[in-house]
N, C-alpha and C. Protein backbone atom coordinates (compact mmCIF):
# COMPACT_ATOMS: atom_id res chain seq x y z
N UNK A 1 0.84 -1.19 0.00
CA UNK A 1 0.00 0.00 0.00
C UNK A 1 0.89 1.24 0.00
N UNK A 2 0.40 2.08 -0.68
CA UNK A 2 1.50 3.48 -0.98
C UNK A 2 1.17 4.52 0.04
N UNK A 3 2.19 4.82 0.87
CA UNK A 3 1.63 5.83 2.18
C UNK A 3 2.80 6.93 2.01
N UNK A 4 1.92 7.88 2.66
CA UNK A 4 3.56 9.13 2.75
C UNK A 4 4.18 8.95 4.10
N UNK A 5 5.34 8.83 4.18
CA UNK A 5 5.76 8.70 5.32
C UNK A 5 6.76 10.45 6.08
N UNK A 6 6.38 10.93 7.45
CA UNK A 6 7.46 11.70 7.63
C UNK A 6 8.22 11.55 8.79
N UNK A 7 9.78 11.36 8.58
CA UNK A 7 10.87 10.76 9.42
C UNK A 7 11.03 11.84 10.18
N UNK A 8 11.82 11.71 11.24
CA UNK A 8 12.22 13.01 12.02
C UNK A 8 14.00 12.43 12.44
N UNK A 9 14.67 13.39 12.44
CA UNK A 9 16.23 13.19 13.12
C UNK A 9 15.97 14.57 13.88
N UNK A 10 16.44 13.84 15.17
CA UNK A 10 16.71 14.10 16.80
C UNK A 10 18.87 15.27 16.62
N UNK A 11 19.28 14.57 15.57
CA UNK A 11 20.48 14.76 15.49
C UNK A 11 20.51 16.49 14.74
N UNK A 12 19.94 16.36 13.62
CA UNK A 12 19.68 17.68 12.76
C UNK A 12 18.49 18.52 13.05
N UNK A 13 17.52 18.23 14.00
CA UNK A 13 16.61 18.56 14.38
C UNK A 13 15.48 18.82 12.90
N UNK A 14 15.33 17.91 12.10
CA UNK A 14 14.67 18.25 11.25
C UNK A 14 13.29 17.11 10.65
N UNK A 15 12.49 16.99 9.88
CA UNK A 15 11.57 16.47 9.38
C UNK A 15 12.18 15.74 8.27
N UNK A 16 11.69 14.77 7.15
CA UNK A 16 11.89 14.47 5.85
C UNK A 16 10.57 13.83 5.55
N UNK A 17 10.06 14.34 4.34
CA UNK A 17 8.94 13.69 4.27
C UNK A 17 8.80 12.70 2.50
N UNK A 18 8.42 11.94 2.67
CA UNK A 18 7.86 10.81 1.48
C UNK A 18 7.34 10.05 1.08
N UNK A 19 7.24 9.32 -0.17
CA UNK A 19 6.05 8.60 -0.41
C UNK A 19 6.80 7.01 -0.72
N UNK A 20 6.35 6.06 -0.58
CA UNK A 20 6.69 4.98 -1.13
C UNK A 20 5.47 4.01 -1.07
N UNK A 21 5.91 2.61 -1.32
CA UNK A 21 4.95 1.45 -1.17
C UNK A 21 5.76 0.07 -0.27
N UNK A 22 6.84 0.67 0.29
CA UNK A 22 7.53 -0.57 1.01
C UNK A 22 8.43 0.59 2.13
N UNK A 23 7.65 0.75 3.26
CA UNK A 23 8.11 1.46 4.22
C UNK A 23 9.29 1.04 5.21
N UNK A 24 9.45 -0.23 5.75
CA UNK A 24 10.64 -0.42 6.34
C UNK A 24 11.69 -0.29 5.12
N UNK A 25 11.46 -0.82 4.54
CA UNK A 25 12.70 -0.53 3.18
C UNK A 25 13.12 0.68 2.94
N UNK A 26 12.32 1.88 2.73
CA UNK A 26 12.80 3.12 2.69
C UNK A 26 13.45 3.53 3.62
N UNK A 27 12.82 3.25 5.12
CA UNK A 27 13.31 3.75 6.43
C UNK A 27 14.84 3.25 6.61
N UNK A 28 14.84 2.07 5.97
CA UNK A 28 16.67 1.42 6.57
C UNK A 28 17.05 2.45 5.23
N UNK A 29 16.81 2.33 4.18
CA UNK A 29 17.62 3.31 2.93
C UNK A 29 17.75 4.85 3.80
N UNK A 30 17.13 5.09 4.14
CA UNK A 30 17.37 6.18 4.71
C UNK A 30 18.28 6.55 5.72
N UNK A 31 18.71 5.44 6.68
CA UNK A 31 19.30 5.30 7.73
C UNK A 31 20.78 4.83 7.34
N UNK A 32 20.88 3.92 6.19
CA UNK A 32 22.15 3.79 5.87
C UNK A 32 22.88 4.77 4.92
N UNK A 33 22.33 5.52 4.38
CA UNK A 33 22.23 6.25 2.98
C UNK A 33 22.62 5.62 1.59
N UNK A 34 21.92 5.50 1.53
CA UNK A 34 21.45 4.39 0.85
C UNK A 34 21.61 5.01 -0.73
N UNK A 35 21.01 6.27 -0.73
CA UNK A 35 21.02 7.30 -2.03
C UNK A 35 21.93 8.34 -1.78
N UNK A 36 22.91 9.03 -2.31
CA UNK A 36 23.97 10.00 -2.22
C UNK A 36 23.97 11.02 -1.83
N UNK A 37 22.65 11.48 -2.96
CA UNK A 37 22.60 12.73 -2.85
C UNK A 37 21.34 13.43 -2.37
N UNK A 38 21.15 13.00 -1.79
CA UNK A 38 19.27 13.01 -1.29
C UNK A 38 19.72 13.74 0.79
N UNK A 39 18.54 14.23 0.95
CA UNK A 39 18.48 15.16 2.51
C UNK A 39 19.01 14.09 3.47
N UNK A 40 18.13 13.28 3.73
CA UNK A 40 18.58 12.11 4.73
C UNK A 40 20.25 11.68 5.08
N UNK A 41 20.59 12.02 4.08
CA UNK A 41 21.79 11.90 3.85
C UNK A 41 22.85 12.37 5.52
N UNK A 42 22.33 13.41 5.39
CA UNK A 42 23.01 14.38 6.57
C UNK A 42 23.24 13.46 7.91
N UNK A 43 22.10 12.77 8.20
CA UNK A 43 22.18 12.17 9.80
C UNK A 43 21.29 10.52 9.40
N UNK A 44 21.75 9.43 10.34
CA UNK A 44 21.42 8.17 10.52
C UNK A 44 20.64 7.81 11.31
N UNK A 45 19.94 8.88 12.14
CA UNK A 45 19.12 8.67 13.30
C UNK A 45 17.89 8.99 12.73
N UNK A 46 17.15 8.34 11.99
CA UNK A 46 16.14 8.67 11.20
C UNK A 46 15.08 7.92 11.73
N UNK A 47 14.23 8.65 12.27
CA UNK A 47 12.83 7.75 13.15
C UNK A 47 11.41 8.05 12.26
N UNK A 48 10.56 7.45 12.50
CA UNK A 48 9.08 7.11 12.23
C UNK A 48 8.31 8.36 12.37
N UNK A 49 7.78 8.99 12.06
CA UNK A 49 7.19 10.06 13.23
C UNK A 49 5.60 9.96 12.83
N UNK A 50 5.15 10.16 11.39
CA UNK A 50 3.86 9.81 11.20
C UNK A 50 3.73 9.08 10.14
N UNK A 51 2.80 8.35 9.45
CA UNK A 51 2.32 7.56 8.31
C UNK A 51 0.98 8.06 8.17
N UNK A 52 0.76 7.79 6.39
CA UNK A 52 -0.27 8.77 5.71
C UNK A 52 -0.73 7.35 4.87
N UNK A 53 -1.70 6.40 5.00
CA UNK A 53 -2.10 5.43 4.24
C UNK A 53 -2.58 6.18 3.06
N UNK A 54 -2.55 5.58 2.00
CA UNK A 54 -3.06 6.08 0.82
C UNK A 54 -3.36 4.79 -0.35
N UNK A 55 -4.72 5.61 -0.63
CA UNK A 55 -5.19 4.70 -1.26
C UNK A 55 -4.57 4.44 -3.02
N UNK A 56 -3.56 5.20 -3.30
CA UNK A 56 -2.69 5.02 -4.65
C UNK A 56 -1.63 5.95 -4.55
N UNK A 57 -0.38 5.72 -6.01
CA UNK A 57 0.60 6.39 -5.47
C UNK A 57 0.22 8.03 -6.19
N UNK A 58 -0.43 7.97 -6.71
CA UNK A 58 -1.18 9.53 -7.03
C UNK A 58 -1.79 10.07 -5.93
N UNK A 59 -2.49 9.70 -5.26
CA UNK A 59 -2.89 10.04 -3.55
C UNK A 59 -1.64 10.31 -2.75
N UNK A 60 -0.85 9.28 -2.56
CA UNK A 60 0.38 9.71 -1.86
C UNK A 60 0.85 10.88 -2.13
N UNK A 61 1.52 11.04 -4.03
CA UNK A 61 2.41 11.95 -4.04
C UNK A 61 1.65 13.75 -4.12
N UNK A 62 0.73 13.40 -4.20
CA UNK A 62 -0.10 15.07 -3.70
C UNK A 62 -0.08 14.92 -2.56
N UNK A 63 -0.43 14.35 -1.75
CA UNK A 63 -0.53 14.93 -0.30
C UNK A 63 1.11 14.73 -0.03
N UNK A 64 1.76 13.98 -0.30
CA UNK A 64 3.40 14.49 0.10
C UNK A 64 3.96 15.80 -0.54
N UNK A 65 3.88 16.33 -1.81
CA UNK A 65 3.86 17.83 -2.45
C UNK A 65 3.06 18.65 -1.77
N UNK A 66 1.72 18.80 -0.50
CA UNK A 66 1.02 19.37 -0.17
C UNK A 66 1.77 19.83 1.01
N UNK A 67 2.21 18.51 1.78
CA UNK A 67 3.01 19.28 3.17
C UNK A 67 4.25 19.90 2.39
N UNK A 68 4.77 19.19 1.87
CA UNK A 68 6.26 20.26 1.69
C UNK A 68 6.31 21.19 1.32
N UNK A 69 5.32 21.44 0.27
CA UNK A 69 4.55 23.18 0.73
C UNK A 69 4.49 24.22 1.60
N UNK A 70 3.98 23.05 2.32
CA UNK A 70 3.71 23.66 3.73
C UNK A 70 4.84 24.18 4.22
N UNK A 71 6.08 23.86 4.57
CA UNK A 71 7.18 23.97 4.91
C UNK A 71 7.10 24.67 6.04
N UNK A 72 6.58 24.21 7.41
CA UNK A 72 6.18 24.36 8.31
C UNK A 72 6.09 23.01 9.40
N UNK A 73 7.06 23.27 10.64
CA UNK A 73 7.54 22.02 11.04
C UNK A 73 5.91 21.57 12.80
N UNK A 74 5.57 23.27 12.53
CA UNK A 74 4.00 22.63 12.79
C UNK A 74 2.82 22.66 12.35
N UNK A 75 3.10 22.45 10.97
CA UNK A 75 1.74 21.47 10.46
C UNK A 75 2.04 20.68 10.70
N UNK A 76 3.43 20.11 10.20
CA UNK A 76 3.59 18.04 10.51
C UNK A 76 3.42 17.91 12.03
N UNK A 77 3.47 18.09 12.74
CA UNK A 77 3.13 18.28 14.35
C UNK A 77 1.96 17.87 14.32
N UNK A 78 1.74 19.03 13.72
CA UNK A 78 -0.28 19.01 13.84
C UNK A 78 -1.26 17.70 13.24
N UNK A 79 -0.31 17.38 12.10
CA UNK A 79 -0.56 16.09 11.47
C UNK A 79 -1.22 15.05 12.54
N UNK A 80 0.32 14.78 13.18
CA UNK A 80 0.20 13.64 14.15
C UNK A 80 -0.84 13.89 15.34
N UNK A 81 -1.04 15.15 15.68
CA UNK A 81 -1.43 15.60 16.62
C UNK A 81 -3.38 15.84 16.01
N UNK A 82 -3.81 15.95 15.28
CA UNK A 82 -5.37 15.86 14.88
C UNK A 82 -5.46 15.48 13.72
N UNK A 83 -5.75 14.09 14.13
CA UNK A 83 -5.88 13.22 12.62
C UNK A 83 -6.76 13.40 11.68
N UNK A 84 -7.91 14.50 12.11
CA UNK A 84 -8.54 15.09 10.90
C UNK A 84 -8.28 16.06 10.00
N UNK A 85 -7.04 16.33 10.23
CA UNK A 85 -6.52 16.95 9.09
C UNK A 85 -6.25 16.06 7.79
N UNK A 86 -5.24 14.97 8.53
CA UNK A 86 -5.08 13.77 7.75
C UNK A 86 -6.26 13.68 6.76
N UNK A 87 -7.44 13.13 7.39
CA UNK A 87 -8.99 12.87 6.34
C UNK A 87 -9.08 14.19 6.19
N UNK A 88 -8.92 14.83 5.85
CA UNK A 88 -8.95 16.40 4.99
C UNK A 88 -8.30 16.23 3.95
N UNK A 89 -6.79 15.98 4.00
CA UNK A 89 -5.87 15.74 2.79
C UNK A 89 -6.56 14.80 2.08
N UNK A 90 -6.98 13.54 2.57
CA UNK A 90 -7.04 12.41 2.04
C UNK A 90 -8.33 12.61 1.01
N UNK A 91 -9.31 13.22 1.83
CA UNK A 91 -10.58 13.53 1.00
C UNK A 91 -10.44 14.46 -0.19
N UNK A 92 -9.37 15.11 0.40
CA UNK A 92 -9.43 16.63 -0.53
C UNK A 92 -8.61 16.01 -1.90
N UNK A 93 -7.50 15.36 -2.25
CA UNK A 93 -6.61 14.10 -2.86
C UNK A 93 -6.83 12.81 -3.32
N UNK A 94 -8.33 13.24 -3.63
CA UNK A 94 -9.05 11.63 -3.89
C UNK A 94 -8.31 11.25 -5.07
């Protein structure tokens, strides 16, 4: 199932947010660096922080282009924190 996922590092104090369809897999790619030249890159302490189920990867990748938009480290807060925002995106991203 294709979900957006957004990581958090404790080390850089920062967010990363994305979409895939095989989530522990991304999460260790992320943690080892796995890709060169990509954000994650910076730090290895890369944790879980929220998941965005989605019902396709066209659903995913708008609502992952929607927060990074946002570029605001409390909306993703807020994410986790009132999950009806979540069914807002989701509805609004059919």
């Amino acid at each position: 199932m294709n979900c957006v996922y957004i990581l958090v590092s404790k080390a850089i104090d920062s967010y990363y947010i994305g979409e895939t369809i095989d989530l522990d897999e991304r999460l260790q790619q992320h943690n080892v660096g796995f890709y060169e030249t990509v954000f994650t890159k910076q730090a290895n302490d890369w944790t879980l922080f929220h998941v965005i189920n989605c019902d396709n990867r066209s659903q995913a990748r708008k609502i992952e282009t929607h927060i990074k938009k946002m570029k605001s480290k409390t909306y993703i807060q807020n994410l986790k924190k009132f999950p009806e925002i979540t069914e807002k995106l989701k509805k609004k991203y059919i």
